[in-house]
N, C-alpha and C. Protein backbone atom coordinates (compact mmCIF):
# COMPACT_ATOMS: atom_id res chain seq x y z
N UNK A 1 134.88 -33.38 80.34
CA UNK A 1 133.53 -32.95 80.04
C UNK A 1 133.20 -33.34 78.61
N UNK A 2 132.26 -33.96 78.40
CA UNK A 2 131.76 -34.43 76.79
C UNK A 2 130.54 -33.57 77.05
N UNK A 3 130.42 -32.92 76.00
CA UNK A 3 129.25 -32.07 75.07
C UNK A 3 128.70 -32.73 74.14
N UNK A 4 127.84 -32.89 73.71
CA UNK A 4 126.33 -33.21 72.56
C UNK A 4 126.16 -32.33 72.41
N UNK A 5 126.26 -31.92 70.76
CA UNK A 5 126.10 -31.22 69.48
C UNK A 5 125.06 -31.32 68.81
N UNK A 6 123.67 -30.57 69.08
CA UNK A 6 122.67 -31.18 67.88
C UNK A 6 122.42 -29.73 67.44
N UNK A 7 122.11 -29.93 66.24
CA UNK A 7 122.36 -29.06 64.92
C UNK A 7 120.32 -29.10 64.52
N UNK A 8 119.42 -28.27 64.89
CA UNK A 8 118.01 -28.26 64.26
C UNK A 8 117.61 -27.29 62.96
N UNK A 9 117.19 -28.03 63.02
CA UNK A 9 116.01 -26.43 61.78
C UNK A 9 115.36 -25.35 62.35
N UNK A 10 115.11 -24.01 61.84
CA UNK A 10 114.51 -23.47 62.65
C UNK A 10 113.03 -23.46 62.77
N UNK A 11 112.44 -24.61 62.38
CA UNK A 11 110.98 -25.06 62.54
C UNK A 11 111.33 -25.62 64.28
N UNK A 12 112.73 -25.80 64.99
CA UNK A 12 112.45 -26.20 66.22
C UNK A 12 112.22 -24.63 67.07
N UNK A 13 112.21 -23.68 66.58
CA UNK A 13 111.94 -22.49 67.11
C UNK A 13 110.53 -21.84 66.90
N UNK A 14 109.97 -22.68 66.59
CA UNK A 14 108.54 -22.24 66.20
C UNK A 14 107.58 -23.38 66.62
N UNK A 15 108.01 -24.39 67.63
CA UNK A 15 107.70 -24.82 68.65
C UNK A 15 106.42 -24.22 68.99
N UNK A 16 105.00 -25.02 69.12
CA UNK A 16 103.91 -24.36 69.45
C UNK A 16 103.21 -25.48 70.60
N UNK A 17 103.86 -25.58 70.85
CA UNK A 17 103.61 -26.78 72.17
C UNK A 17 103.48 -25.69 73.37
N UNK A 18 101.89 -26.20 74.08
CA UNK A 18 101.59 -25.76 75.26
C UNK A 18 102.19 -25.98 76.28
N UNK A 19 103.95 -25.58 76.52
CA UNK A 19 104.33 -25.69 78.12
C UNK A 19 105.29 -24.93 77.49
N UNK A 20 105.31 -24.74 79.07
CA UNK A 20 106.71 -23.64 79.23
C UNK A 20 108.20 -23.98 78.21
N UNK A 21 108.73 -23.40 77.83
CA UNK A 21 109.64 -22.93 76.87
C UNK A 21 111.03 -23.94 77.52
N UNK A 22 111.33 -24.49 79.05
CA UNK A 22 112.02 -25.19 79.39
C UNK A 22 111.92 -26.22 79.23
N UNK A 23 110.40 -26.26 79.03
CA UNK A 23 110.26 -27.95 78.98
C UNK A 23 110.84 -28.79 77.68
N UNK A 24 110.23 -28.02 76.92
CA UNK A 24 111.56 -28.98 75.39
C UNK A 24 112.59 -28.97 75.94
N UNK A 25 113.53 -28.29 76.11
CA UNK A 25 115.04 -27.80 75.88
C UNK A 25 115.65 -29.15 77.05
N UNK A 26 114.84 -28.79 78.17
CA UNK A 26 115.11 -30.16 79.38
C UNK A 26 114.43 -31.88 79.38
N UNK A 27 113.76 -31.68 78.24
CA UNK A 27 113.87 -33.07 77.82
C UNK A 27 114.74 -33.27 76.87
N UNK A 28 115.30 -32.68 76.06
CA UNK A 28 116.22 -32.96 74.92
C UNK A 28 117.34 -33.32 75.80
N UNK A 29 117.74 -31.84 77.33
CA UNK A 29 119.53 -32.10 77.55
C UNK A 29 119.06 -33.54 78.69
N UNK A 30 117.89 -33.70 79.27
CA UNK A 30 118.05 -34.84 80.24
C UNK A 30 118.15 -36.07 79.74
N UNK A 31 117.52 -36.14 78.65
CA UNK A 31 117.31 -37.28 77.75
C UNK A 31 118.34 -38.40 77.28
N UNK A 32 119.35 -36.93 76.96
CA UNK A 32 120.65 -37.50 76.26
C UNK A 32 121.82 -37.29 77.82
N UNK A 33 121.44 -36.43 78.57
CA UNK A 33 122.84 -36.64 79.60
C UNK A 33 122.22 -38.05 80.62
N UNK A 34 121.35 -38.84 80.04
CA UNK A 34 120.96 -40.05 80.52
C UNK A 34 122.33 -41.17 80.29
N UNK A 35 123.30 -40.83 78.85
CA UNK A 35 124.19 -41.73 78.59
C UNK A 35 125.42 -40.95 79.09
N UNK A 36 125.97 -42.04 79.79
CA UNK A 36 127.18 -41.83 80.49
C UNK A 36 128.15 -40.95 79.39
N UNK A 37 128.25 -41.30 78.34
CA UNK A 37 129.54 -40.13 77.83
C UNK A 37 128.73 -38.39 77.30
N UNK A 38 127.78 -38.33 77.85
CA UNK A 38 127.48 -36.94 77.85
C UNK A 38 126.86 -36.41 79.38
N UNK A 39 127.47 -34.79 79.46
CA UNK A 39 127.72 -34.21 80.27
C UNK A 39 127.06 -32.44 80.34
N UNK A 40 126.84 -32.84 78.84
CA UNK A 40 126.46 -30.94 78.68
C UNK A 40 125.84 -31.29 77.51
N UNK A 41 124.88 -30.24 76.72
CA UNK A 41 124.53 -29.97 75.28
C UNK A 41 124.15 -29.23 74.81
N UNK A 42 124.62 -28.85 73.89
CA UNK A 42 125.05 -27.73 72.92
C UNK A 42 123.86 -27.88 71.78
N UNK A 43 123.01 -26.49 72.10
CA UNK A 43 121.84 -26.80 70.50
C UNK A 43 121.93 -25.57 69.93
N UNK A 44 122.38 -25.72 68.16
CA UNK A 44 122.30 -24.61 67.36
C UNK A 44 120.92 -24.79 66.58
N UNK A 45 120.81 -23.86 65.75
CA UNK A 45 119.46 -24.09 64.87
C UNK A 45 120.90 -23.41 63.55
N UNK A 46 120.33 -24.43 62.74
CA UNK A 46 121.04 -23.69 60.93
C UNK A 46 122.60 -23.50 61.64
N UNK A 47 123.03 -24.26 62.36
CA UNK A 47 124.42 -24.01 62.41
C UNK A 47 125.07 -23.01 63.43
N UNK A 48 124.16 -22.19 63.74
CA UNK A 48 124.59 -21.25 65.04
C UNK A 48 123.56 -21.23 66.45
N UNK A 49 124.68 -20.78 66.99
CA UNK A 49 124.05 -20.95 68.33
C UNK A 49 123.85 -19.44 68.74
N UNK A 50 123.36 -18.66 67.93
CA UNK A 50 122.85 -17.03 68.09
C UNK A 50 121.43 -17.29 68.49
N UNK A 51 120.81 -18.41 68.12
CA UNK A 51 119.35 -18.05 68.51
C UNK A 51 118.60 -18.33 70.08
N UNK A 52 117.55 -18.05 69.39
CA UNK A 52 116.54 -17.70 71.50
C UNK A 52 115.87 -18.78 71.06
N UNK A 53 115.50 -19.36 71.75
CA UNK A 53 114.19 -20.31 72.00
C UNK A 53 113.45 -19.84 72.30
N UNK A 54 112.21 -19.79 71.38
CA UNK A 54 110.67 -18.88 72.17
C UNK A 54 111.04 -17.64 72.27
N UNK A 55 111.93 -17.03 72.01
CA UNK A 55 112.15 -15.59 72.66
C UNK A 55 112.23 -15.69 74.23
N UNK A 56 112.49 -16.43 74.49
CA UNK A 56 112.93 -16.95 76.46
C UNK A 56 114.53 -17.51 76.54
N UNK A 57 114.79 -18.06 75.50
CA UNK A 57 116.57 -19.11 76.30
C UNK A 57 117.06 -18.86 74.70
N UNK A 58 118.33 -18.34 75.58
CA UNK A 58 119.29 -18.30 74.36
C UNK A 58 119.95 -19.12 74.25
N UNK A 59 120.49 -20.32 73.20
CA UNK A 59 120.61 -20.84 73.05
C UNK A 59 122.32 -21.03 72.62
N UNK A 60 122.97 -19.95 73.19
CA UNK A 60 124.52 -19.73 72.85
C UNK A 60 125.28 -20.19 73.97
N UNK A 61 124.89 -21.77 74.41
CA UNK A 61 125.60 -22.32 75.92
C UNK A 61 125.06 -23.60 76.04
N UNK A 62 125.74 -24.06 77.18
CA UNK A 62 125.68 -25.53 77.28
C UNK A 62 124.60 -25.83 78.34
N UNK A 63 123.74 -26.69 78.39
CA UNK A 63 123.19 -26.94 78.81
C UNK A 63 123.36 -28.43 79.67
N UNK A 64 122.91 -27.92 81.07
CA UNK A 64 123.73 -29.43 81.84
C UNK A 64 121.57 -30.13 82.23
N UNK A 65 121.82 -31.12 82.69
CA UNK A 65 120.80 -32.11 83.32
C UNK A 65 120.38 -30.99 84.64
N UNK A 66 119.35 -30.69 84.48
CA UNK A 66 117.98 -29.95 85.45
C UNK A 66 117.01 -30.64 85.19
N UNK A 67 116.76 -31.37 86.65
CA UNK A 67 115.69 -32.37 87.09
C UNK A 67 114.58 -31.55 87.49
N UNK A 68 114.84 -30.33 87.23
CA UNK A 68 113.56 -29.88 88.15
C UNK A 68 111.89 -29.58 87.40
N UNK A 69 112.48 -30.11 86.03
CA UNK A 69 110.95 -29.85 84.81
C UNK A 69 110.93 -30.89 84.64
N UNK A 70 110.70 -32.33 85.78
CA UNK A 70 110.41 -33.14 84.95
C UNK A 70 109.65 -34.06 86.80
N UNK A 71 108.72 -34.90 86.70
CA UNK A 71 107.52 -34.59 87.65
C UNK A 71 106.31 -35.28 87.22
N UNK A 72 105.50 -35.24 88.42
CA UNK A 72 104.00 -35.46 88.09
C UNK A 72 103.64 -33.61 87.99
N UNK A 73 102.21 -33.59 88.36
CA UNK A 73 101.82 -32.43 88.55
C UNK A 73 101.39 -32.72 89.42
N UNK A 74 101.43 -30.71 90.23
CA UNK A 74 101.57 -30.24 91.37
C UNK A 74 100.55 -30.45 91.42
N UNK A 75 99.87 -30.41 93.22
CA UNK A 75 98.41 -30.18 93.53
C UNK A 75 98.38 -29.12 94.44
């Protein structure tokens, strides 16, 4: 299993982008588990992985490739 390590500021927690709170987080892990030597990813802000995203996803775990936020829109 290879993990991706990205390390943000916490200006990425103050995120004011109109969509749901998954949608960053699943373009960042699909983005990068696009290259064959990653498998999971790991996002801290300032070095730890104590924080929430949005106050919705905690951010103390690995995150694998979920295809399911990514689409046209529904009708």
């Amino acid at each position: 299993m290879n993990i991706c390590y990205l390390n943000f500021d916490d200006a990425f927690l103050k995120s004011s982008l109109d969509v749901k709170p998954e949608l960053p987080i699943y373009a960042i892990v699909n983005s990068l588990s696009e290259l064959s030597s990653v498998n999971k990813v790991q996002i801290t802000v300032n070095g730890t992985a104590e924080a929430v995203f949005r106050d919705t996803i905690p951010l103390n775990t690995t995150f694998e490739r979920n295809l399911d936020y990514i689409g046209g829109e529904k009708n």
